[in-house]
Structure formats: C-alpha cells, structure tokens
N, C-alpha and C. Protein backbone atom coordinates (compact mmCIF):
# COMPACT_ATOMS: atom_id res chain seq x y z
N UNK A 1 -25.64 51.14 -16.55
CA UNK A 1 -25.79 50.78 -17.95
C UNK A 1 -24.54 50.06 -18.45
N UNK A 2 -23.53 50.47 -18.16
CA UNK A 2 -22.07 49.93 -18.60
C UNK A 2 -22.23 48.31 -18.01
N UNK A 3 -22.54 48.28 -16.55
CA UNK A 3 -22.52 47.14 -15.87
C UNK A 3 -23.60 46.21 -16.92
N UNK A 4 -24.63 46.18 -17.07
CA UNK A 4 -25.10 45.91 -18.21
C UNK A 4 -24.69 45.24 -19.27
N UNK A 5 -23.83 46.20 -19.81
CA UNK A 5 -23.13 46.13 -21.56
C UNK A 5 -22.55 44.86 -21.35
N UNK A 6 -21.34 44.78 -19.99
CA UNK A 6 -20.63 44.23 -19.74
C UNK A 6 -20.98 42.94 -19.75
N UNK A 7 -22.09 42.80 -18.82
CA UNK A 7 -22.86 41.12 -18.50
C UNK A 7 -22.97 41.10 -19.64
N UNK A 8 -23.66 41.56 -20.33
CA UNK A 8 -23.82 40.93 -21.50
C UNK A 8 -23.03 40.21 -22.31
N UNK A 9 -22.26 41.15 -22.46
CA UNK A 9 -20.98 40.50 -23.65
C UNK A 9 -19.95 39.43 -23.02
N UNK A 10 -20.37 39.14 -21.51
CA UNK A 10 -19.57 38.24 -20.77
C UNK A 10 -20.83 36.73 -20.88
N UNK A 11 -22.52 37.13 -20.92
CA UNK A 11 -22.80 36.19 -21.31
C UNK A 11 -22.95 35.35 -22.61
N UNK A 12 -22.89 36.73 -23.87
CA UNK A 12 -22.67 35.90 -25.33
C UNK A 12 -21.25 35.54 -25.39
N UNK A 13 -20.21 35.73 -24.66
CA UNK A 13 -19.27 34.95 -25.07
C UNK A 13 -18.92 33.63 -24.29
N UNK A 14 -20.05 33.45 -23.46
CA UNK A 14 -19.90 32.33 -22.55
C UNK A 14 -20.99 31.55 -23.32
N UNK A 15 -22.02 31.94 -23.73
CA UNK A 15 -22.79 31.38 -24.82
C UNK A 15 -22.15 30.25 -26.08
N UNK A 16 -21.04 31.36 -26.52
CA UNK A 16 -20.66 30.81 -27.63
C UNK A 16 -19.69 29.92 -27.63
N UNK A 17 -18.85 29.87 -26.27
CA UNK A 17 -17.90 29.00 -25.91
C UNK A 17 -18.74 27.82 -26.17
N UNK A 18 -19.28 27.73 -25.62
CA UNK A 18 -20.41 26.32 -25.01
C UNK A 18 -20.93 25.84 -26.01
N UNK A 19 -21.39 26.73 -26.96
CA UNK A 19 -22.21 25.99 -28.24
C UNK A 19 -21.29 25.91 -29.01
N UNK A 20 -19.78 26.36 -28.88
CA UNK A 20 -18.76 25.65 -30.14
C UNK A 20 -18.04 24.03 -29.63
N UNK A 21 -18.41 24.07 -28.44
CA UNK A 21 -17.55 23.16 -27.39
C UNK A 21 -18.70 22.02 -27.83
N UNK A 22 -19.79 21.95 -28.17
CA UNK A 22 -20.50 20.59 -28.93
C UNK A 22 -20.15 19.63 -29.18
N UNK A 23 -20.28 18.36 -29.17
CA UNK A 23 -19.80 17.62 -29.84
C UNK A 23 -20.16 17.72 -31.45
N UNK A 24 -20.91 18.04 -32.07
CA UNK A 24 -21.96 18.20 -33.54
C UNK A 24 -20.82 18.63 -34.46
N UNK A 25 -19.86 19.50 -34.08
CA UNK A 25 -18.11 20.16 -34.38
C UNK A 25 -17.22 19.19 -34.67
N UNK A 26 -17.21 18.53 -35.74
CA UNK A 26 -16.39 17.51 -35.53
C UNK A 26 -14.99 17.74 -35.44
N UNK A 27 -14.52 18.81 -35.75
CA UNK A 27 -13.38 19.55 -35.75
C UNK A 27 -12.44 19.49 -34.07
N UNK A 28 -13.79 19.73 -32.84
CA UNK A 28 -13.36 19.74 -31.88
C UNK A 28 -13.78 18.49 -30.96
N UNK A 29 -14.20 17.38 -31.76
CA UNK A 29 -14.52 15.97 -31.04
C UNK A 29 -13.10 15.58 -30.80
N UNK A 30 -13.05 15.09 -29.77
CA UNK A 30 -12.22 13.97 -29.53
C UNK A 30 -12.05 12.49 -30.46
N UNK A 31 -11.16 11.65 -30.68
CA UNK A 31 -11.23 10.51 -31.56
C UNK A 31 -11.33 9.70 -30.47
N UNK A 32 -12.02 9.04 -30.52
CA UNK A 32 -12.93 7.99 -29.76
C UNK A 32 -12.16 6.17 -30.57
N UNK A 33 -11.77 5.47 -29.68
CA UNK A 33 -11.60 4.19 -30.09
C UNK A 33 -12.94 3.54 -30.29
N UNK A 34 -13.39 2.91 -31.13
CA UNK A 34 -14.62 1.70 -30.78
C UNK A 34 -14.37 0.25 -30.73
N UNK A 35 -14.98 -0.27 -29.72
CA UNK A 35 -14.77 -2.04 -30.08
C UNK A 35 -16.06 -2.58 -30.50
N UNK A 36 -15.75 -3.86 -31.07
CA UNK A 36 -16.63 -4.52 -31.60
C UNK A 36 -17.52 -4.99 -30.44
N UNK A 37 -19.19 -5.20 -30.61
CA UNK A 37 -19.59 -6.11 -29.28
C UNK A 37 -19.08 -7.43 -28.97
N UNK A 38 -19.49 -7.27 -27.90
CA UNK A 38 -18.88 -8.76 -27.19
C UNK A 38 -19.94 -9.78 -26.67
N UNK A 39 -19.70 -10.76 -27.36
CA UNK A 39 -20.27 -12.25 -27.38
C UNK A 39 -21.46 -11.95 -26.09
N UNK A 40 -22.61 -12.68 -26.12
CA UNK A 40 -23.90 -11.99 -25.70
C UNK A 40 -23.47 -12.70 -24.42
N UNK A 41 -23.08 -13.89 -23.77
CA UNK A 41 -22.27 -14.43 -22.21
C UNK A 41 -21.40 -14.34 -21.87
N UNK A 42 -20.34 -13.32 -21.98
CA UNK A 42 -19.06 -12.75 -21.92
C UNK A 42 -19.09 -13.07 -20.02
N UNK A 43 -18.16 -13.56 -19.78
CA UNK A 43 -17.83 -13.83 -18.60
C UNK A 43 -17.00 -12.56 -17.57
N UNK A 44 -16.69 -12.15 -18.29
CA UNK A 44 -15.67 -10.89 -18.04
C UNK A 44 -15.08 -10.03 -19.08
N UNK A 45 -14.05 -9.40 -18.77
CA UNK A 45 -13.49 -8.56 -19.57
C UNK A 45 -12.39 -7.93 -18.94
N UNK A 46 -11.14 -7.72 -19.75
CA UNK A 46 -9.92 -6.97 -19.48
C UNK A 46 -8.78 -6.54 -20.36
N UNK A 47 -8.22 -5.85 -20.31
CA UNK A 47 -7.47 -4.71 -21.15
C UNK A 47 -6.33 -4.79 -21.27
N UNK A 48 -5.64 -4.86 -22.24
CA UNK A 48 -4.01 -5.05 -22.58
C UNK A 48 -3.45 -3.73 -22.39
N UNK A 49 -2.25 -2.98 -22.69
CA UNK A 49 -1.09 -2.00 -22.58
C UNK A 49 -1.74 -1.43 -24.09
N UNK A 50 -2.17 -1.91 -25.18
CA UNK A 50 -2.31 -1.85 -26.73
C UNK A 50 -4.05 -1.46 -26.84
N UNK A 51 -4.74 -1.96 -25.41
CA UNK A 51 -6.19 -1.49 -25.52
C UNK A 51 -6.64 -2.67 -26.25
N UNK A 52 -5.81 -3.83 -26.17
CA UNK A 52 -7.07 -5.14 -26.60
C UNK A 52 -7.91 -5.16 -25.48
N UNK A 53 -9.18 -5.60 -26.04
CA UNK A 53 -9.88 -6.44 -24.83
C UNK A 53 -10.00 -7.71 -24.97
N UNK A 54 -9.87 -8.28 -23.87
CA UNK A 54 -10.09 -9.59 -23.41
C UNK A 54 -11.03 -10.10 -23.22
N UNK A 55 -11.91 -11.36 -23.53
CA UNK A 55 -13.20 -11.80 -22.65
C UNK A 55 -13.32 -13.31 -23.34
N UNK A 56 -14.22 -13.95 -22.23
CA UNK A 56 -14.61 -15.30 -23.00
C UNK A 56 -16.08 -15.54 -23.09
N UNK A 57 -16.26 -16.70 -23.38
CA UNK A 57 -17.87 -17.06 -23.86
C UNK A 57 -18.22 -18.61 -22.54
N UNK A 58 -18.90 -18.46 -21.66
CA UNK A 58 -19.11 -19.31 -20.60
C UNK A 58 -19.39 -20.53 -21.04
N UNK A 59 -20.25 -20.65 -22.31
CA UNK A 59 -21.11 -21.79 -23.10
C UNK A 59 -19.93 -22.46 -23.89
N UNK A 60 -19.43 -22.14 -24.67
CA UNK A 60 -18.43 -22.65 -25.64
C UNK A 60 -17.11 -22.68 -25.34
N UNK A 61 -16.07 -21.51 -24.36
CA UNK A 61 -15.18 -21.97 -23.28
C UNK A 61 -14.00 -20.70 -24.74
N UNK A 62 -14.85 -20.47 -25.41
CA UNK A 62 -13.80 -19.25 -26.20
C UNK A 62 -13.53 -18.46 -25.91
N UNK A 63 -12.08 -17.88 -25.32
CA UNK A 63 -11.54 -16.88 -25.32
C UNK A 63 -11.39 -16.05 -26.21
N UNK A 64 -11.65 -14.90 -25.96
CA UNK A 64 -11.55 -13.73 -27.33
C UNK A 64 -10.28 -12.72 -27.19
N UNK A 65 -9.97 -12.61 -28.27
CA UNK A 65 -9.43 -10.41 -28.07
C UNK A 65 -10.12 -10.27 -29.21
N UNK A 66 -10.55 -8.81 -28.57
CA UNK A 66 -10.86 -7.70 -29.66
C UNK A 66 -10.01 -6.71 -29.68
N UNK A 67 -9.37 -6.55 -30.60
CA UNK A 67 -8.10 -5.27 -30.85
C UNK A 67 -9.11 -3.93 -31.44
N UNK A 68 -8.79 -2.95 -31.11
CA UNK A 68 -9.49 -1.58 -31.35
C UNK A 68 -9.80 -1.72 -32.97
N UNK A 69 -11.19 -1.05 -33.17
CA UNK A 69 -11.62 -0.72 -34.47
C UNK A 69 -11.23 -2.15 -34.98
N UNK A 70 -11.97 -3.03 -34.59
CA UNK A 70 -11.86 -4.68 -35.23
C UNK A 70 -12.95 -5.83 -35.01
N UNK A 71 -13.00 -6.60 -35.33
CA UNK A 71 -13.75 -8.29 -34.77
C UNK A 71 -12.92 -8.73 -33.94
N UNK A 72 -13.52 -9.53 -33.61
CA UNK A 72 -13.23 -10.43 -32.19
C UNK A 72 -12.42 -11.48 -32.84
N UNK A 73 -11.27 -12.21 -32.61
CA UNK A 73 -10.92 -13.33 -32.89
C UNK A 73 -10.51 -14.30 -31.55
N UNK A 74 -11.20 -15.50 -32.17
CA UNK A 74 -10.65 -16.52 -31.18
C UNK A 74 -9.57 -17.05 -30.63
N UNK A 75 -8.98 -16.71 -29.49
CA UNK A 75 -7.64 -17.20 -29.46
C UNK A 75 -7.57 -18.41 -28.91
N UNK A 76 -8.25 -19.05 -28.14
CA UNK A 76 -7.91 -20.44 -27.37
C UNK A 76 -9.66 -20.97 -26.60
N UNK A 77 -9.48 -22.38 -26.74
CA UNK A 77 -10.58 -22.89 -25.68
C UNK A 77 -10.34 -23.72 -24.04
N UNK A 78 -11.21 -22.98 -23.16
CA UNK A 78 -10.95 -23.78 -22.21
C UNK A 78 -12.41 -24.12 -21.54
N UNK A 79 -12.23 -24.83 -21.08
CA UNK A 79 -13.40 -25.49 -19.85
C UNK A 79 -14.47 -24.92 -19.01
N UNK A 80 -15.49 -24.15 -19.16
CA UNK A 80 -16.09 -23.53 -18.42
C UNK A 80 -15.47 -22.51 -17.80
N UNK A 81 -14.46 -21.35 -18.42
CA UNK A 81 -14.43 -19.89 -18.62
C UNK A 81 -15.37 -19.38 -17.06
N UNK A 82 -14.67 -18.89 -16.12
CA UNK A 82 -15.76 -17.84 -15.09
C UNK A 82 -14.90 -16.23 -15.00
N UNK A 83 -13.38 -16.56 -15.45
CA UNK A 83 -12.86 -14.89 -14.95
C UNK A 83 -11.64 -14.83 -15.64
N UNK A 84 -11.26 -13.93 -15.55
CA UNK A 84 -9.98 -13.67 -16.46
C UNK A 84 -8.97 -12.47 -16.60
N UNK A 85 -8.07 -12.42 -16.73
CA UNK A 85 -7.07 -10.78 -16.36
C UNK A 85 -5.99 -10.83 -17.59
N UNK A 86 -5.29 -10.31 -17.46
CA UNK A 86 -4.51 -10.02 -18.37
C UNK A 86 -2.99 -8.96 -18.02
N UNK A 87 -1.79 -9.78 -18.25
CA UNK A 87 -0.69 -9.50 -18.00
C UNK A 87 0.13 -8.15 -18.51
N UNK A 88 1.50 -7.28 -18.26
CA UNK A 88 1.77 -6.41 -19.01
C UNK A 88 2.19 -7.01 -20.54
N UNK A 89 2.74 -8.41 -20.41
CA UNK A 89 3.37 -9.14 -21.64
C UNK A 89 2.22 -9.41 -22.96
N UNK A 90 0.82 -9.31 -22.35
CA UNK A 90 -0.54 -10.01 -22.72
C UNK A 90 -0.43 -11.06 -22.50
N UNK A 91 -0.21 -12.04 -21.80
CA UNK A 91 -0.88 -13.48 -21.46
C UNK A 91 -2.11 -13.24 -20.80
N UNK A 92 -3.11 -14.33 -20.76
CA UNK A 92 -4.57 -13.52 -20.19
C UNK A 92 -3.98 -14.98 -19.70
N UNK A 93 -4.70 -14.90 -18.69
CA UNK A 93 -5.03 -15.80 -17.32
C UNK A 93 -6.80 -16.44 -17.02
N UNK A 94 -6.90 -17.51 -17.36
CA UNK A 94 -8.38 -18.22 -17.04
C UNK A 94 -8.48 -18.88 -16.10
N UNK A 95 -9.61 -18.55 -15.37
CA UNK A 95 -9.87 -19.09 -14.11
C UNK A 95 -11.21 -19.78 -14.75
N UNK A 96 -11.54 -21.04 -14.12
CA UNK A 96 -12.28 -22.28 -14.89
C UNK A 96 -13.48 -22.83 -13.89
N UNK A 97 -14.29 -23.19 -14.47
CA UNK A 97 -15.49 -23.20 -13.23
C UNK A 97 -15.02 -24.48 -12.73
N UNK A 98 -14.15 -25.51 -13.46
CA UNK A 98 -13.56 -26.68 -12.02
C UNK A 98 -12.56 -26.66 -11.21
N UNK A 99 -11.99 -24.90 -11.31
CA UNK A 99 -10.93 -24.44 -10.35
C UNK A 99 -9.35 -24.60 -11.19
N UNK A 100 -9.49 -24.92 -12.34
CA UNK A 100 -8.13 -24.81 -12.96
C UNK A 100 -7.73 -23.32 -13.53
N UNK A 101 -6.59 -22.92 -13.16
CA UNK A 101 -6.41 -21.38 -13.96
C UNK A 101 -5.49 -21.45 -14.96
N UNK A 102 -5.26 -21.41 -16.07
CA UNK A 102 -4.46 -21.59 -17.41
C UNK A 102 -4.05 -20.39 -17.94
N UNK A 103 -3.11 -20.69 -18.41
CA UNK A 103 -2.04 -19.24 -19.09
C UNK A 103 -2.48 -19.04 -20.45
N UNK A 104 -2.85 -18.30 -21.24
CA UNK A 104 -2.43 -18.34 -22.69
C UNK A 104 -1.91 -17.73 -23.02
N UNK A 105 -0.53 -17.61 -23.73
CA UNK A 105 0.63 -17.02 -23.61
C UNK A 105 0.25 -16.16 -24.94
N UNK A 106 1.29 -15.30 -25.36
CA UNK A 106 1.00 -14.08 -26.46
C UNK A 106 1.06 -15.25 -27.70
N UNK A 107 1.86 -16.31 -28.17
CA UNK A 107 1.65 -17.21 -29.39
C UNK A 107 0.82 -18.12 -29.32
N UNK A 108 0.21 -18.09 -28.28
CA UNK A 108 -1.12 -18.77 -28.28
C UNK A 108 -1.51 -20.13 -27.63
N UNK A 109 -0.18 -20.42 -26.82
CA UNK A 109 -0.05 -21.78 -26.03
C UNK A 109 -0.76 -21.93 -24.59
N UNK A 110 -1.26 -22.65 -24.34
CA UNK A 110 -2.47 -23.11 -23.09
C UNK A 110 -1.87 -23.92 -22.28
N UNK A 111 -1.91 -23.51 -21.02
CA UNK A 111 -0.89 -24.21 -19.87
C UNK A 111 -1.72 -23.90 -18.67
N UNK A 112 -1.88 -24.99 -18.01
CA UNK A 112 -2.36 -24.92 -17.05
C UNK A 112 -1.63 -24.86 -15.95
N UNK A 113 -1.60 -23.63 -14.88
CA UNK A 113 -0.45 -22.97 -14.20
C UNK A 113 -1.01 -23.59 -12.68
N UNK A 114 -2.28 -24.34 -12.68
CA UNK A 114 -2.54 -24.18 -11.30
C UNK A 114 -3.66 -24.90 -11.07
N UNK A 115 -4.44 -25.56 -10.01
CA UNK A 115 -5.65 -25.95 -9.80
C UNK A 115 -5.68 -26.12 -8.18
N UNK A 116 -7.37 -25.18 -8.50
CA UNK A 116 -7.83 -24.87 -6.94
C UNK A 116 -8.93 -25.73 -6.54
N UNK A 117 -9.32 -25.70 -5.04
CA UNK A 117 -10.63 -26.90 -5.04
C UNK A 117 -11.43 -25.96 -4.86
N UNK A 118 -12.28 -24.92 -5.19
CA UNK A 118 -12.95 -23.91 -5.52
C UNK A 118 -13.35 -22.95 -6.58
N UNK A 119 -14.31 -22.94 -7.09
CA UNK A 119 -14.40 -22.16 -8.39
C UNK A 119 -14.21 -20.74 -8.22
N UNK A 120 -13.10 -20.41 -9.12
CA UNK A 120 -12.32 -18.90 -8.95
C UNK A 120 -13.30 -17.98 -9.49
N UNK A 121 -13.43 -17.10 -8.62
CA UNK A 121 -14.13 -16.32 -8.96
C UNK A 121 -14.07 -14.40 -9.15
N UNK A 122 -12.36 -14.44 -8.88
CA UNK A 122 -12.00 -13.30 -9.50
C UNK A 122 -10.11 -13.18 -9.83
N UNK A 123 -9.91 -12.92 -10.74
CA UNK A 123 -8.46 -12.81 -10.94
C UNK A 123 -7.68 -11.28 -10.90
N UNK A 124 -6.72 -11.37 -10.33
CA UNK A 124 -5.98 -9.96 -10.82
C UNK A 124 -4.42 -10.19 -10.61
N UNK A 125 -3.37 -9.15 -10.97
CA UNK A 125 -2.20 -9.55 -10.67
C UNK A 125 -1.41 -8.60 -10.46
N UNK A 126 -0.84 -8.23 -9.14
CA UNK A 126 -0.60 -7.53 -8.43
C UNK A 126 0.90 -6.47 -9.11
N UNK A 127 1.73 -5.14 -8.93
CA UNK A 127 2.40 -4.93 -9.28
C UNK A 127 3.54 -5.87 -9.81
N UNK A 128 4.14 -6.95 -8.44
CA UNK A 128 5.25 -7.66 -8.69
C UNK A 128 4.93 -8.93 -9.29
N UNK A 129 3.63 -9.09 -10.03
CA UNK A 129 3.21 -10.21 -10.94
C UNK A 129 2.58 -10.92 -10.26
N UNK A 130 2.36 -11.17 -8.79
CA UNK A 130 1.54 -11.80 -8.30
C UNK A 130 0.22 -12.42 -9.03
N UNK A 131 0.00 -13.73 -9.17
CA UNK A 131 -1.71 -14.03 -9.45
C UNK A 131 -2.19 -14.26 -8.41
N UNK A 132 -3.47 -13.14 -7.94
CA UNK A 132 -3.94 -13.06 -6.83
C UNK A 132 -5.73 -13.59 -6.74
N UNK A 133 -5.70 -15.13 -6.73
CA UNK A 133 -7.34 -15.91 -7.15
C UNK A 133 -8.11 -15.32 -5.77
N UNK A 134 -9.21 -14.82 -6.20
CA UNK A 134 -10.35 -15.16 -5.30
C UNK A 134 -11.53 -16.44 -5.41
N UNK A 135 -11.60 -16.58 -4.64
CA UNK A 135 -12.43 -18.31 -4.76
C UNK A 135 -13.76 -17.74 -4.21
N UNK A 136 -14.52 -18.89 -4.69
CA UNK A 136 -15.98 -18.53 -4.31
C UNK A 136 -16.60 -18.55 -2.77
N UNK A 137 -15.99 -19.59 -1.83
CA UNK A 137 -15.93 -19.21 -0.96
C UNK A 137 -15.24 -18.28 0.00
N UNK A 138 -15.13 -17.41 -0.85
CA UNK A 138 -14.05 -16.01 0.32
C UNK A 138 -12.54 -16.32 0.25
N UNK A 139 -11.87 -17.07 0.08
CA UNK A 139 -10.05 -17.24 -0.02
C UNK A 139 -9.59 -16.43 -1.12
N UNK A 140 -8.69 -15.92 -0.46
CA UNK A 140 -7.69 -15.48 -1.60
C UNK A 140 -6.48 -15.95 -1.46
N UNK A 141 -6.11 -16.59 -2.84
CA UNK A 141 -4.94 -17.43 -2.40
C UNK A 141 -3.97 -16.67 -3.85
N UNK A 142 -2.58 -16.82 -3.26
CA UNK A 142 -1.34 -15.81 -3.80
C UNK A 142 -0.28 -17.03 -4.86
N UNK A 143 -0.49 -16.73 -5.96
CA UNK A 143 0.30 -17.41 -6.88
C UNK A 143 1.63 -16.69 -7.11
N UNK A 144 2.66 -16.66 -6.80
CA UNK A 144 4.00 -15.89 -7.34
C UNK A 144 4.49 -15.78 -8.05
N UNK A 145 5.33 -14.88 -8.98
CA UNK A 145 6.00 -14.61 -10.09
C UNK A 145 6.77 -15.93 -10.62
N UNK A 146 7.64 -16.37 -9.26
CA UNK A 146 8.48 -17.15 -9.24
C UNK A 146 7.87 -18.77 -9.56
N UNK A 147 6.67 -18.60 -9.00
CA UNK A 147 6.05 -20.24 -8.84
C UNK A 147 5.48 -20.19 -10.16
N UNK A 148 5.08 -18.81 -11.17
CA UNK A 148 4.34 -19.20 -12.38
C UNK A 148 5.43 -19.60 -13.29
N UNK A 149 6.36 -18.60 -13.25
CA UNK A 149 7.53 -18.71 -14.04
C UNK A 149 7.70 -20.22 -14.03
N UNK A 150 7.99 -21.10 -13.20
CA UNK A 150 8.38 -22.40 -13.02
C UNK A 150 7.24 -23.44 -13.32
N UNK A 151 6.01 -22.67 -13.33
CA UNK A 151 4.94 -23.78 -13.45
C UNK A 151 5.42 -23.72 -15.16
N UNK A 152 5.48 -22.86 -16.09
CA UNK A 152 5.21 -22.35 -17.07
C UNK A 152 6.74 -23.34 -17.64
N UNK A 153 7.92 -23.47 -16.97
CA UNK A 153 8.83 -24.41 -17.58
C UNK A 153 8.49 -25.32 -17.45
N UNK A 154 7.64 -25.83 -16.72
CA UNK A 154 7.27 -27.37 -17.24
C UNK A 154 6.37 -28.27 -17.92
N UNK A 155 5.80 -26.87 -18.52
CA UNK A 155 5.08 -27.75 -19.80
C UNK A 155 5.55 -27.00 -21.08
C-alpha cells in the first residue's frame, strides 16, 4: 500500500512538472527572435555574429539583411545572385551566375574580388578567412585572406 502512495505522488508530481513546463506559461517560454519572411526566390541565406540574415532575390539581383524583429532592407544589386556567405566583420560575399564573386563591405561598397569560368555554386569561408568557391562542375577553388585583402585595395 505505501509502495502505492508513493507511485503515486511520484506520478502527480511528474504530471505537474510537465504540464507547467508548457509552452501556454508564458512566464516559462523562452524569448524567441523572429525574422521577417524572405523574398519568395531567395537564393540562399546566412547569418552575421548580431543574427542578421543575409539573402538575395535571383530575379532582381537584391541583396537583403534582415536584422532581428525587422524588414528586410536592400543593401546592394548584383547580376544574377546564386550563393552567398557572410564574414565575422559582415561583408557578405556574392557568387554570380556569370562566375563573378563580389564583396559588399559593412558601408555598403561592391567590389568585385574575383571571376571564375564556372557558375559558383556554393560559398563559405574557412577559420583563417579563406573564400572557399564551389563551382558547378565539382572544383573547389581557395581564395586567401591575403589575395582578398589585396584584391579589395584595388578598387
């Protein structure tokens, strides 16, 4: 009988854990960021240090951020938009369906850092800053800290 009592009061208090642990509690929700939707041909998407997101529009060649709990604003246009990443500084990086990849720097300047004979088809950038393109036919080809830095002084 004791053994009993016991379950019991070990299952209403496991009961009640669970039904206070709800989300319906707003007391014990978590705060949730929301973003705004993103443009209905979004080519991609990627994430700043601050939780912007990044993305562009394939048709019109607009790059976006959306900063948390906000609209989308336009930051720059380029050329047939296919991929895109984003730096610790925020410069986002566009890779272009005629193989050009362009910088847009945090004030908003457009530089074209590079051109491939293949349409890029994935970007990322490695711990030591590396821009690391994947091309549509299978290459991955290695852009360096050093070689962007220098592409980037000369325009």
């Amino acid at each position: 009988m004791l053994k009993r009592i016991e379950l019991s009061v070990l299952a209403i208090c496991s009961f009640t854990i669970i039904f206070l642990a709800q989300p319906r509690f707003p007391l014990l929700r978590k705060k949730q960021r929301k973003h705004a939707s993103l443009p209905h041909d979004a080519i991609d998407i990627a994430i700043d240090t601050r939780c912007n997101l990044y993305t562009a529009c394939r048709e019109t060649g607009h790059v976006f951020c959306i900063p948390p709990n906000s609209e989308p604003s336009c930051w720059k246009n380029t050329e047939s938009p296919t991929v895109l990443t984003v730096d610790s500084l925020r410069n986002v990086f566009v890779g272009s369906e005629n193989g050009g990849i362009y910088l847009i720097t945090q004030d908003g300047n457009l530089n074209e850092i590079c051109r491939i004979d293949k349409k890029p088809i994935g970007l990322e950038l490695d711990r030591d800053g590396t821009l690391l393109i994947g091309t549509s036919h299978g290459r991955i080809i290695r852009v360096t800290r050093s070689e962007l830095l220098r592409t980037q002084g000369k325009n």
